[in-house]
N, C-alpha and C. Protein backbone atom coordinates (compact mmCIF):
# COMPACT_ATOMS: atom_id res chain seq x y z
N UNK A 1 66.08 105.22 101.84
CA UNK A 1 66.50 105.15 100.46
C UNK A 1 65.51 104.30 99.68
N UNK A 2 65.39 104.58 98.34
CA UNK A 2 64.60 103.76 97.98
C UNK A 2 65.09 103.63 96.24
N UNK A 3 64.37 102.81 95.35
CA UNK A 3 65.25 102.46 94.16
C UNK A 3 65.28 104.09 92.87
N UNK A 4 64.26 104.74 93.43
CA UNK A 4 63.99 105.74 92.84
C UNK A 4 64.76 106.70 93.49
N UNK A 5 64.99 107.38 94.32
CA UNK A 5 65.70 108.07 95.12
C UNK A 5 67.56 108.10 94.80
N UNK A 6 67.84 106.77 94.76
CA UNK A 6 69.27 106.48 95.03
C UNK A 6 69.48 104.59 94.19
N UNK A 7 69.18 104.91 92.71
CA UNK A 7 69.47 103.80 92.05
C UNK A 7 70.50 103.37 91.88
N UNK A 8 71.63 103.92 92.82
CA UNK A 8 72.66 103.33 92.31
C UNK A 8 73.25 102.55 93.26
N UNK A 9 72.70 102.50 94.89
CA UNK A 9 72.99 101.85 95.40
C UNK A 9 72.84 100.20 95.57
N UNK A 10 73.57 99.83 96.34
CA UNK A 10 73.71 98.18 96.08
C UNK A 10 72.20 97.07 96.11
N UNK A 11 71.74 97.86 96.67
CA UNK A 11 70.31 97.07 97.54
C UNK A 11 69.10 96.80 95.93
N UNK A 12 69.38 98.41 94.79
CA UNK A 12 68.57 98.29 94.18
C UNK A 12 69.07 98.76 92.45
N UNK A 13 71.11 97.72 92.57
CA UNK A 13 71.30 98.07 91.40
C UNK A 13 71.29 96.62 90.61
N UNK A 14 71.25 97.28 89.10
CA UNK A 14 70.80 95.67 88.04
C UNK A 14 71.79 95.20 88.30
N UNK A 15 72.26 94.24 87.97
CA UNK A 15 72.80 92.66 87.63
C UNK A 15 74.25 93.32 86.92
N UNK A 16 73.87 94.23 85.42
CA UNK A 16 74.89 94.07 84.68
C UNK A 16 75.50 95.21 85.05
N UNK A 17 74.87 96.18 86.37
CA UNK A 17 75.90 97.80 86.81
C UNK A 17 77.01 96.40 87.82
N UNK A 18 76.30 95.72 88.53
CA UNK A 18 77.22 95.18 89.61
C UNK A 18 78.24 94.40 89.06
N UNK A 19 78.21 93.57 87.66
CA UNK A 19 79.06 92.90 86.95
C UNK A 19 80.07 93.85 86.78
N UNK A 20 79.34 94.80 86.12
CA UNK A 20 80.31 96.05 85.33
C UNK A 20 80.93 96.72 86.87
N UNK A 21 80.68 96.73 87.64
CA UNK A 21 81.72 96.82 88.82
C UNK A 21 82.16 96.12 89.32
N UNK A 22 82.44 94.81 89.20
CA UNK A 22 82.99 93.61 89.98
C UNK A 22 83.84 93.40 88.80
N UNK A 23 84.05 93.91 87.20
CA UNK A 23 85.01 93.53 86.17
C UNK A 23 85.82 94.68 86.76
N UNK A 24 85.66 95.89 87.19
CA UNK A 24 86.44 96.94 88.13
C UNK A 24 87.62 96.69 88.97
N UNK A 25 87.10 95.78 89.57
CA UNK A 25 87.70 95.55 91.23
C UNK A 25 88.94 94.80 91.06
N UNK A 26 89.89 94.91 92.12
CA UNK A 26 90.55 93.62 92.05
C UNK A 26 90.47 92.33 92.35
N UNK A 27 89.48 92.25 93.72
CA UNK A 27 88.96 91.24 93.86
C UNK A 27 87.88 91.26 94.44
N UNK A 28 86.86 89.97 94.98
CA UNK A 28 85.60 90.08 95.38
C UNK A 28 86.04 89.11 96.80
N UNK A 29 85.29 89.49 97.64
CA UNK A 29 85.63 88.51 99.20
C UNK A 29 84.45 88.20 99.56
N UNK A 30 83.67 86.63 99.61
CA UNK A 30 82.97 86.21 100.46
C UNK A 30 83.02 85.49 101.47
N UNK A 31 82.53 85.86 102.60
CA UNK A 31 82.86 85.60 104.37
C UNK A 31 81.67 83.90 104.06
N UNK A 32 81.94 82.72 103.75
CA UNK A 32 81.47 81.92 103.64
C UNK A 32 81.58 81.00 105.12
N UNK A 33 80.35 80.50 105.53
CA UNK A 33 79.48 79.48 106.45
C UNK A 33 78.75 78.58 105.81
N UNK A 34 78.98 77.11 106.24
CA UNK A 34 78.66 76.03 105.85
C UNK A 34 78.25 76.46 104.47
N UNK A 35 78.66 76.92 103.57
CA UNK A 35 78.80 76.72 101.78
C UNK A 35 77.84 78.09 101.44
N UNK A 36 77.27 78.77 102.77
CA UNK A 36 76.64 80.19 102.29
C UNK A 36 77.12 80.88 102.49
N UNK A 37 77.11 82.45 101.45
CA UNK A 37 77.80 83.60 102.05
C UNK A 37 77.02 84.33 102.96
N UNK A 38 77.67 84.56 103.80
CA UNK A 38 77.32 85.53 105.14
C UNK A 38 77.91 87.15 104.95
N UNK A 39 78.91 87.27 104.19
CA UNK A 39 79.01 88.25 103.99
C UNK A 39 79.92 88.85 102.88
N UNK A 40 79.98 89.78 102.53
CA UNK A 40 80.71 90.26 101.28
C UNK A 40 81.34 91.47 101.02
N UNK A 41 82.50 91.89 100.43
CA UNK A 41 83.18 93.23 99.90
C UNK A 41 83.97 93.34 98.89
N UNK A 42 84.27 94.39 98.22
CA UNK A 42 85.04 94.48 97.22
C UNK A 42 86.01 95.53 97.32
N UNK A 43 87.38 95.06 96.79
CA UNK A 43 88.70 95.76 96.62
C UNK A 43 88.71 96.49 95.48
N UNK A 44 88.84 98.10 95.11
CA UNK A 44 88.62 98.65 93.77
C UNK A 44 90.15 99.62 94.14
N UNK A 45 90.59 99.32 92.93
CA UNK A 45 92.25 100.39 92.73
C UNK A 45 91.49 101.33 92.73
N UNK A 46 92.52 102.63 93.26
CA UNK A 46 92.50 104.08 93.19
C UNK A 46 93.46 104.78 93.03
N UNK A 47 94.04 105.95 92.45
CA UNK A 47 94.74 106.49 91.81
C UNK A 47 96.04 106.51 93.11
N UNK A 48 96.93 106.63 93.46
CA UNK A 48 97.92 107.29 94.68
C UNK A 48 98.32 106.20 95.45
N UNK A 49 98.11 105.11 95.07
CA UNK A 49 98.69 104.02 95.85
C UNK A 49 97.35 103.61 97.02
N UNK A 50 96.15 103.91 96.51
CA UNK A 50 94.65 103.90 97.22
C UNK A 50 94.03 102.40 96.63
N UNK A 51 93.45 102.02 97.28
CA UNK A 51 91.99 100.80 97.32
C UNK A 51 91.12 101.19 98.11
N UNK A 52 90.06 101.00 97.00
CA UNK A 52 88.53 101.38 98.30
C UNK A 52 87.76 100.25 98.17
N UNK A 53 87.13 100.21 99.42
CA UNK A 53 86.72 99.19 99.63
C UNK A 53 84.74 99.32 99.72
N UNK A 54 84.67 98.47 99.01
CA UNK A 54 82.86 98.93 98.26
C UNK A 54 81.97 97.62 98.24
N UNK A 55 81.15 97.99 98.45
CA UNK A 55 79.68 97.08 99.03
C UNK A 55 80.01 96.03 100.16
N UNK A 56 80.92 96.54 101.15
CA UNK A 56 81.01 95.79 102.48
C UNK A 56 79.07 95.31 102.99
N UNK A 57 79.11 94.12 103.13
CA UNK A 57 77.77 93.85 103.44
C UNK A 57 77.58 92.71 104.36
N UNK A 58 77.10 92.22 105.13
CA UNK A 58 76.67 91.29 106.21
C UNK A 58 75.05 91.03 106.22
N UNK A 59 74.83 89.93 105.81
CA UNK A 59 73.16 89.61 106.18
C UNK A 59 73.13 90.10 107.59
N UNK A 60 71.79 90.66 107.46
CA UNK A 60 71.14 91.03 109.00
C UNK A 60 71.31 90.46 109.82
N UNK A 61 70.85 89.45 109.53
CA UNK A 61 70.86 88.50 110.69
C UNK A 61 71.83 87.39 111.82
N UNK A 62 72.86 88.46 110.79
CA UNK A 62 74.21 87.93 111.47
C UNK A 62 75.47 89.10 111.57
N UNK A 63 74.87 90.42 111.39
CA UNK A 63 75.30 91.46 112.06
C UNK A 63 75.84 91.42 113.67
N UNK A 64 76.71 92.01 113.81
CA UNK A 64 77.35 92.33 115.23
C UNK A 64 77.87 91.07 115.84
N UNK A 65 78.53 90.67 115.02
CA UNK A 65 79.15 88.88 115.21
C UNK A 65 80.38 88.79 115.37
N UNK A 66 81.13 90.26 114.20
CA UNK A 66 82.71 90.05 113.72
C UNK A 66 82.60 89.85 112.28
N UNK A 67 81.74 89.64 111.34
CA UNK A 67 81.90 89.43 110.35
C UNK A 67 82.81 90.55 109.23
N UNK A 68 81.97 91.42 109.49
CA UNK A 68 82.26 92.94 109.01
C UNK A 68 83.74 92.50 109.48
N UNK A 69 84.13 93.00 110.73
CA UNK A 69 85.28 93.56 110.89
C UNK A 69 86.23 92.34 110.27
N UNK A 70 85.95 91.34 110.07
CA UNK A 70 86.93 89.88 109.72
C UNK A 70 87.47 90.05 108.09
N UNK A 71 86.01 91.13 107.34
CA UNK A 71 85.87 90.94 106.00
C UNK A 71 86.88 92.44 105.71
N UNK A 72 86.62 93.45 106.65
CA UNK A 72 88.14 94.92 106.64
C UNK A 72 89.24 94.19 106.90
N UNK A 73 89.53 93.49 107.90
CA UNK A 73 91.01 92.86 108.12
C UNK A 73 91.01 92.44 106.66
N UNK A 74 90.41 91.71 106.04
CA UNK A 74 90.91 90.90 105.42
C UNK A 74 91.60 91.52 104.14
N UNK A 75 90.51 92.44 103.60
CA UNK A 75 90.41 93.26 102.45
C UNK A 75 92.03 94.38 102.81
N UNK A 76 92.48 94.76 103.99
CA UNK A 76 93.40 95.69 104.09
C UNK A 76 94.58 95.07 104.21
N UNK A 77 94.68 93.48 104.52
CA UNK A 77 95.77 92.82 104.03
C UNK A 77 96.21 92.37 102.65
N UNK A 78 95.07 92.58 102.08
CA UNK A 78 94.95 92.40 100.34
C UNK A 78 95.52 93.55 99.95
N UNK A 79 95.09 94.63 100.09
CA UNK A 79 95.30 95.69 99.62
C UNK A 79 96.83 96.39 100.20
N UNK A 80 97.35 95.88 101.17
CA UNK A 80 98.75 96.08 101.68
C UNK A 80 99.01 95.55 100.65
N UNK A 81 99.27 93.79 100.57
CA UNK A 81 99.92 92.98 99.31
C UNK A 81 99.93 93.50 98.12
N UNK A 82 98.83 94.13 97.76
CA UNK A 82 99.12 94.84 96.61
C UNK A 82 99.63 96.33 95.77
N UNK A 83 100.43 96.65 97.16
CA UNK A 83 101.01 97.39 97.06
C UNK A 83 100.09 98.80 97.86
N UNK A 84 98.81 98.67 97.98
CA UNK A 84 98.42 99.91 98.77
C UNK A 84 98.53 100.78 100.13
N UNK A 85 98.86 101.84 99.90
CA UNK A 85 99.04 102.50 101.42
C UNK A 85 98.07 103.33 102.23
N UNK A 86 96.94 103.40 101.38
CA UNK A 86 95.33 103.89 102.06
C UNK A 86 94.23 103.09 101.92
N UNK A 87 93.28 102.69 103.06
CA UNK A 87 92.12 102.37 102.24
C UNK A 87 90.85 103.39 102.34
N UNK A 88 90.43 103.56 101.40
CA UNK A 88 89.29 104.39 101.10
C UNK A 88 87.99 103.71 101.12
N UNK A 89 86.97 104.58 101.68
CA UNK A 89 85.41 104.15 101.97
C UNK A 89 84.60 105.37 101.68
N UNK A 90 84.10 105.09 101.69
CA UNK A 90 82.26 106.64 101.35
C UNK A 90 81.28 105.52 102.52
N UNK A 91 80.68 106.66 103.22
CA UNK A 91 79.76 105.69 103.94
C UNK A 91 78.34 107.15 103.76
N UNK A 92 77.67 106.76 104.47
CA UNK A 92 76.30 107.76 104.35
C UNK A 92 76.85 108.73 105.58
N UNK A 93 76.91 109.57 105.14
CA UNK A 93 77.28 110.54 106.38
C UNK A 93 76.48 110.61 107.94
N UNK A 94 75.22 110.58 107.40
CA UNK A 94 74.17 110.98 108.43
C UNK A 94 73.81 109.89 109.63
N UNK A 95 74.95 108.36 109.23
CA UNK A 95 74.53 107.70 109.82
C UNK A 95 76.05 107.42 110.96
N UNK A 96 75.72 107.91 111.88
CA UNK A 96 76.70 108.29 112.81
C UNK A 96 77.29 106.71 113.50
N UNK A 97 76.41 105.50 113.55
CA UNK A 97 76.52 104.36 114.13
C UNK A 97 77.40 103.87 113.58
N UNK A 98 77.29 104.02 111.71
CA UNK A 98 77.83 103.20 110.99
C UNK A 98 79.75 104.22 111.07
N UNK A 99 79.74 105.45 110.89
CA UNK A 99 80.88 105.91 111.16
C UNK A 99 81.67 105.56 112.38
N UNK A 100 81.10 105.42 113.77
CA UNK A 100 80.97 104.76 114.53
C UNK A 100 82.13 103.82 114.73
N UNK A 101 81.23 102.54 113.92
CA UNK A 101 81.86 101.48 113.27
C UNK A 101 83.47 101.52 112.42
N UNK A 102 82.94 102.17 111.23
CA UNK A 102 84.28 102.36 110.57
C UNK A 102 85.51 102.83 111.50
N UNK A 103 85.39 104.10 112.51
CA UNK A 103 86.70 104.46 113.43
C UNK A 103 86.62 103.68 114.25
N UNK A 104 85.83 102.50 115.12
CA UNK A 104 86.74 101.55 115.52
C UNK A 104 87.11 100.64 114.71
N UNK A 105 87.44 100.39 113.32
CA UNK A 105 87.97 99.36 112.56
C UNK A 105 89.88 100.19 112.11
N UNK A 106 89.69 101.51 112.68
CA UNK A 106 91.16 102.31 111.98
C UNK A 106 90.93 103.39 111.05
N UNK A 107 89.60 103.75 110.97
CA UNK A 107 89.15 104.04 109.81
C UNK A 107 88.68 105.82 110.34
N UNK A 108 89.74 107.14 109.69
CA UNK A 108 89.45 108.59 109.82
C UNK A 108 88.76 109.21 108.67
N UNK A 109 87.72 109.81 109.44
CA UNK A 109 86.78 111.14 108.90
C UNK A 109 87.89 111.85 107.86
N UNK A 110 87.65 112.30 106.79
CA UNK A 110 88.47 113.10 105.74
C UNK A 110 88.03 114.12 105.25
N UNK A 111 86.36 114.21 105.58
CA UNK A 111 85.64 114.91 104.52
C UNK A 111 84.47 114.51 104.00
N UNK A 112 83.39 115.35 103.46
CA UNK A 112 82.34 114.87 102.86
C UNK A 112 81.86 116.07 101.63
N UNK A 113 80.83 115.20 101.13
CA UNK A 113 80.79 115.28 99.65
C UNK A 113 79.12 115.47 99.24
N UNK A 114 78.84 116.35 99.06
CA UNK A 114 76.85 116.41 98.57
C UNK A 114 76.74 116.14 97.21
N UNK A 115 76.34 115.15 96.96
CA UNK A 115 75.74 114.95 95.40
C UNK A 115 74.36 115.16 95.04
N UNK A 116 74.37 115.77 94.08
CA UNK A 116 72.67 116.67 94.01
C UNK A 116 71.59 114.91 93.70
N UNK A 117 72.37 113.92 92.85
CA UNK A 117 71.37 112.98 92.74
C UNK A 117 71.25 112.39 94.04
N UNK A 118 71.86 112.06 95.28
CA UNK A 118 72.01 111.73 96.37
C UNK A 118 71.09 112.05 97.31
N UNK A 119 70.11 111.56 97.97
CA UNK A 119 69.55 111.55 99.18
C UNK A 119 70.19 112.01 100.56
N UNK A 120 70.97 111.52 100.53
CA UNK A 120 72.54 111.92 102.16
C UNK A 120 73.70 112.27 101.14
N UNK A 121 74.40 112.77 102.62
CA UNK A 121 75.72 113.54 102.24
C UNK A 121 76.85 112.07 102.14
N UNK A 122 77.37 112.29 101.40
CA UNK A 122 78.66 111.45 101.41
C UNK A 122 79.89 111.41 102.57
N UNK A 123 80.04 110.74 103.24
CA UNK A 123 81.04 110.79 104.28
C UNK A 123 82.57 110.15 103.67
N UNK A 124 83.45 110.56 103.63
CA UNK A 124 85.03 110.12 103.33
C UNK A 124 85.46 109.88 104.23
N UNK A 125 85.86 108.48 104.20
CA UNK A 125 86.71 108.18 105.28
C UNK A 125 88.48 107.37 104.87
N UNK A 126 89.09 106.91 105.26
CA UNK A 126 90.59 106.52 105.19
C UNK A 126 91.20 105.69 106.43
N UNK A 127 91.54 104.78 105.68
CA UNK A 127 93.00 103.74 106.73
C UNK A 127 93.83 103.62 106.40
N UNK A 128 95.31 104.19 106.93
CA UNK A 128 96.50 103.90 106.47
C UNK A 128 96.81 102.77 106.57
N UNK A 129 97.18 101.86 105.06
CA UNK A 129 97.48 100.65 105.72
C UNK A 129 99.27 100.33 105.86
């Protein structure tokens, strides 16, 4: 991916798209260590009694720790509390590791989605919470 390819992703969007999606959300979660964040996600309402959960992220360098999965627990107890009974994700389809990932967190294949501005296919996935 690159900023030309797929500008809308997290790695290479401005300042005021990510504001203007974090005024979206219901809330923002950072996985904080000694006063730095290590990792991060966001809770966004969805129509049906849905929250999806968007820009799940972990510095590299502290991948495959538990972080991730500490920062889904956390976000799907939020999103229970607030009344939700699915959580929703889009991941890159093509990347089978990361799907992988998501179905051992609870997380089922639903469907996918080709967007002509898109580089990869969109993968849908779902957790009943």
């Amino acid at each position: 991916m690159t900023k030309e390819n797929c500008p809308t992703n997290g790695a290479f969007m401005p300042l005021a798209r990510l504001q203007a999606e974090f005024a979206g959300a219901s809330a923002a979660y950072a996985y904080m260590e000694d006063g730095r964040p290590i990792g991060f996600a966001m809770l966004c309402p969805r129509p049906g009694e849905a929250y999806k959960l968007e820009k799940l992220a972990v510095l590299p360098g502290r991948r495959r720790q538990g972080i991730g999965a500490k920062l889904v627990s956390h976000v799907c107890q939020e999103a229970r509390a607030l009344g939700g009974k699915r959580l929703l994700i889009g991941i890159i389809e093509e990347n089978t590791r990361l799907r992988a990932w998501y179905e051992s967190q609870g997380f089922v294949h639903v469907g996918i989605e080709k967007i002509s501005q898109l580089p990869f296919t969109v993968g849908h996935m779902e957790r009943r919470l």
